[in-house]
Protein backbone atom coordinates (compact mmCIF):
# COMPACT_ATOMS: atom_id res chain seq x y z
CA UNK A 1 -22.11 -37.01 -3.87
CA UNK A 2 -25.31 -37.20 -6.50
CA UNK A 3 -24.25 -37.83 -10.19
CA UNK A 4 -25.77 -33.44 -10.35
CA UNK A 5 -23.41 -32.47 -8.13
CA UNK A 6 -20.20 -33.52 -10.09
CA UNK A 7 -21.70 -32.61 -13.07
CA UNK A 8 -22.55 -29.17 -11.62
CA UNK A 9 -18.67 -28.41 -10.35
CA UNK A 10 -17.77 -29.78 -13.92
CA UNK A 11 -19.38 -27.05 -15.85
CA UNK A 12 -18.87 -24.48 -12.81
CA UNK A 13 -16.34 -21.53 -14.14
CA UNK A 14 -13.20 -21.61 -12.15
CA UNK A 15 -12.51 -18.95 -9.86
CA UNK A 16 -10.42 -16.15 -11.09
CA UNK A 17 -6.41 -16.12 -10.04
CA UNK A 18 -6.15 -13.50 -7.35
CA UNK A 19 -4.39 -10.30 -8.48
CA UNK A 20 -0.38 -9.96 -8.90
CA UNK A 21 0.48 -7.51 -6.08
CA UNK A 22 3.47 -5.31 -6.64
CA UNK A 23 4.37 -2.46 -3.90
CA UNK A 24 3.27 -0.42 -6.85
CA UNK A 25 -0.59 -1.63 -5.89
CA UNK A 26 -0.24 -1.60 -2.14
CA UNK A 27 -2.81 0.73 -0.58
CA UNK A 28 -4.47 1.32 2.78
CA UNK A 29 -4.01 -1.51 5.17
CA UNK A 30 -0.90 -2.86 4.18
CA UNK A 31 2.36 -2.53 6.37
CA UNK A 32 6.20 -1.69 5.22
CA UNK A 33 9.29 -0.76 6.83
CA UNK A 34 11.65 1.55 5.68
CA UNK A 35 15.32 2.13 6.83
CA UNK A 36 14.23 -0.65 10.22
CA UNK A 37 10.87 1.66 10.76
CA UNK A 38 7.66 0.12 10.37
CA UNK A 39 4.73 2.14 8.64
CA UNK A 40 1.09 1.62 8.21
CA UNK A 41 -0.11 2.64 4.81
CA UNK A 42 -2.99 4.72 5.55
CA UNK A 43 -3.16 6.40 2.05
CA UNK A 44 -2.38 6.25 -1.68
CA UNK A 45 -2.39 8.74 -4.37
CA UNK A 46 -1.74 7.65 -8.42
CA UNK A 47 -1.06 10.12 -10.97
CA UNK A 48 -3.21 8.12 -14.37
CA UNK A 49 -0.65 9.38 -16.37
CA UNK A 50 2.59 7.97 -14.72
CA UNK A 51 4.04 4.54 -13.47
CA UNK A 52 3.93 5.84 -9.70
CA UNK A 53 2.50 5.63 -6.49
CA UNK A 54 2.32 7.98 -3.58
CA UNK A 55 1.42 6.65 -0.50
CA UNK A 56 0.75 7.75 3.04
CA UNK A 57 2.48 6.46 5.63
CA UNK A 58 1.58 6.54 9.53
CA UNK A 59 3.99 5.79 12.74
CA UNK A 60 2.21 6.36 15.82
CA UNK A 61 2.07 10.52 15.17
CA UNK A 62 4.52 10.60 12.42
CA UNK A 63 3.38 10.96 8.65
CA UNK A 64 5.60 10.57 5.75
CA UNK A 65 4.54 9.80 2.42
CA UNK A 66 6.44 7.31 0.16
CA UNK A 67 7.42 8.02 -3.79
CA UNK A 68 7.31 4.59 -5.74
CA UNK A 69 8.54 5.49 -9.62
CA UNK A 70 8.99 2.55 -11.74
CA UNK A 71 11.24 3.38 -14.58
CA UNK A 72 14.05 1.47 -15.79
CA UNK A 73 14.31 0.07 -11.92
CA UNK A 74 11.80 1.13 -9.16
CA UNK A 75 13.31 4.05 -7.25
CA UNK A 76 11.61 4.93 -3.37
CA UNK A 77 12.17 8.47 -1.86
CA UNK A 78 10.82 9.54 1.36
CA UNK A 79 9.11 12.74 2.25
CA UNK A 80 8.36 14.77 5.32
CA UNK A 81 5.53 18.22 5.01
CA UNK A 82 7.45 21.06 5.36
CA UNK A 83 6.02 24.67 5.92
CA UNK A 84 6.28 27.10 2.87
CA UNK A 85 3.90 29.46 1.18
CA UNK A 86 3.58 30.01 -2.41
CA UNK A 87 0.94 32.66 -3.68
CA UNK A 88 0.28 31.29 -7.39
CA UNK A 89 1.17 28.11 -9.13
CA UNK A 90 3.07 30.42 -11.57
CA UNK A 91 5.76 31.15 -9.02
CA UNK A 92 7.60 28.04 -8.62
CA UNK A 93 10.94 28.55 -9.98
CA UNK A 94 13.87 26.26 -11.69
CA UNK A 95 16.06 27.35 -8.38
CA UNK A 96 15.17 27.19 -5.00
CA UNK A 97 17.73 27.49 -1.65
CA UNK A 98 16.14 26.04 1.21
CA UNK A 99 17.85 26.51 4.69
CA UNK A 100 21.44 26.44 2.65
CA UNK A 101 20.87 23.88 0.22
CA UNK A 102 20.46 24.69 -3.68
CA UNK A 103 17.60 22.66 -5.13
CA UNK A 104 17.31 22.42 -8.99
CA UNK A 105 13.82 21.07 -11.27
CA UNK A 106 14.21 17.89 -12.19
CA UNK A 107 10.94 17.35 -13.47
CA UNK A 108 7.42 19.21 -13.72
CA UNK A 109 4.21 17.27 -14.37
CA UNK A 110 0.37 17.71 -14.31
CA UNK A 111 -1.96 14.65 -13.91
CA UNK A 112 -5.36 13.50 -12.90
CA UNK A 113 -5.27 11.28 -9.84
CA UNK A 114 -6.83 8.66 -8.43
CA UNK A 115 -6.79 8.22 -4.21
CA UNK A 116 -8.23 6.05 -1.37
CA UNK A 117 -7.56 6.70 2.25
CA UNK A 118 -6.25 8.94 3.68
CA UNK A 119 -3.80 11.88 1.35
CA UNK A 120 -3.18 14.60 1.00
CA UNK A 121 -5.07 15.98 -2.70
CA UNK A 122 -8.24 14.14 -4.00
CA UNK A 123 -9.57 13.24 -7.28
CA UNK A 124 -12.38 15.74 -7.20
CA UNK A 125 -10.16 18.74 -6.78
CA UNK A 126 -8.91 18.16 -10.65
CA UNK A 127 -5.60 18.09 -11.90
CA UNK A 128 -2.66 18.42 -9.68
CA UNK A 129 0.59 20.17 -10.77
CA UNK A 130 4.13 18.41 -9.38
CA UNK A 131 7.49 20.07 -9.54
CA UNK A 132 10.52 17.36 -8.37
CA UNK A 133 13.75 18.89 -7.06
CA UNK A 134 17.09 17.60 -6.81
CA UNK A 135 19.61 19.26 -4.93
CA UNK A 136 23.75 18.19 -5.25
CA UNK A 137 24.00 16.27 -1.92
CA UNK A 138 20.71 13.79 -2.76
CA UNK A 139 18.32 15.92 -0.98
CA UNK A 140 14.85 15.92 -2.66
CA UNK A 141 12.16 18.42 -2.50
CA UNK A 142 8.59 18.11 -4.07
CA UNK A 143 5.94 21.28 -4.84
CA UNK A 144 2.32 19.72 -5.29
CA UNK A 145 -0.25 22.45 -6.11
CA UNK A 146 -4.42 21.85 -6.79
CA UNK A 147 -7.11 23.89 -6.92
CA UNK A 148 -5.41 26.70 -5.10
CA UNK A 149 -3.44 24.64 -1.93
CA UNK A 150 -0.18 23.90 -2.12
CA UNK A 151 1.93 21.09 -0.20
CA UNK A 152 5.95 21.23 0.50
CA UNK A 153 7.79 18.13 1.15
CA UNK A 154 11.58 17.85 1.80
CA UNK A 155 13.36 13.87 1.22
CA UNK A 156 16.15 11.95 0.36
CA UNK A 157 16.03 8.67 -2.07
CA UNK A 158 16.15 5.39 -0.14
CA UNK A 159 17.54 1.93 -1.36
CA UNK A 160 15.65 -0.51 -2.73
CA UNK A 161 16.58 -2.99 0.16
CA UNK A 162 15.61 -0.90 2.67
CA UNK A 163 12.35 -1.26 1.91
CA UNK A 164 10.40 -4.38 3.01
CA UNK A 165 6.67 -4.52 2.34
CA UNK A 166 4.06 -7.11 4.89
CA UNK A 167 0.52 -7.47 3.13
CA UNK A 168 -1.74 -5.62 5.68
CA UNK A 169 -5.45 -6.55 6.29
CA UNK A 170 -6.65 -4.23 3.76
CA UNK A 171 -6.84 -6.20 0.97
């Protein structure tokens, strides 16, 4: 090696540390299992104004989508689309009974988003509004509305150790 060389990889910068990854960064391409089923991520949705992640997640023909909240402790809830049909954004009440179980608001938000792959909402569409439900037996229910269209989705909260995340190809 010429006397240039070394003194070229002296004054070289050093390549930048690869980013932390946290399941709140995963994103398209990357794998998890939850409850012993495995899932491709094929989309993710995050609200700028909240510690959170929504993501997309594909089984053969099955979609669910994935809640990641950090808080005090990261909580996970998953969703399945169910049908429903809400005129205006202005009708989503405090109480809702849903095939005989009492949901109650547990939280209403609007934020800007930011999305790649495949989901549900995009960021050109504007703000989207989010009403979380909680009903007595640990049944969940989440109201997203933007730009007119509306999405239903009916869960349940899942335990941290139940989920188990495999860095995909994606990234």
């Amino acid at each position: 090696m010429s006397l240039f060389k070394r003194v070229k990889n002296i004054l070289k910068k050093a390549e930048p540390l690869p980013q932390e990854r946290s399941v709140l960064t995963m994103g398209p391409g990357d794998v998890c299992e939850v409850s012993l089923v495995t899932y491709q991520v094929t989309g993710r949705t995050k609200p700028t104004a909240r510690n959170e992640v929504w993501l997309t997640l594909r089984d053969g023909a099955d979609v669910r989508y994935l809640n990641i909240e950090q808080r005090l402790d990261l909580s996970y809830s998953l969703f399945n689309t169910i049908d429903g049909r809400l005129d205006s954004m202005d009708e989503v009440p405090a109480h809702i009974e849903l095939d005989g179980i009492d949901y109650h608001l547990e939280d209403q938000y609007s934020t800007r988003i930011v999305e790649a792959g495949s989901t549900p909402f995009t960021s050109a569409g504007g703000e989207v509004y989010v009403w979380r439900f909680q009903s007595d037996g640990r049944k969940l229910l989440r109201i997203e509305w933007q730009d007119g269209r509306f999405m239903l989705y009916e869960g349940e909260s899942v335990l941290p150790g139940d989920v188990e995340w495999l860095k995909g190809s994606g990234r």
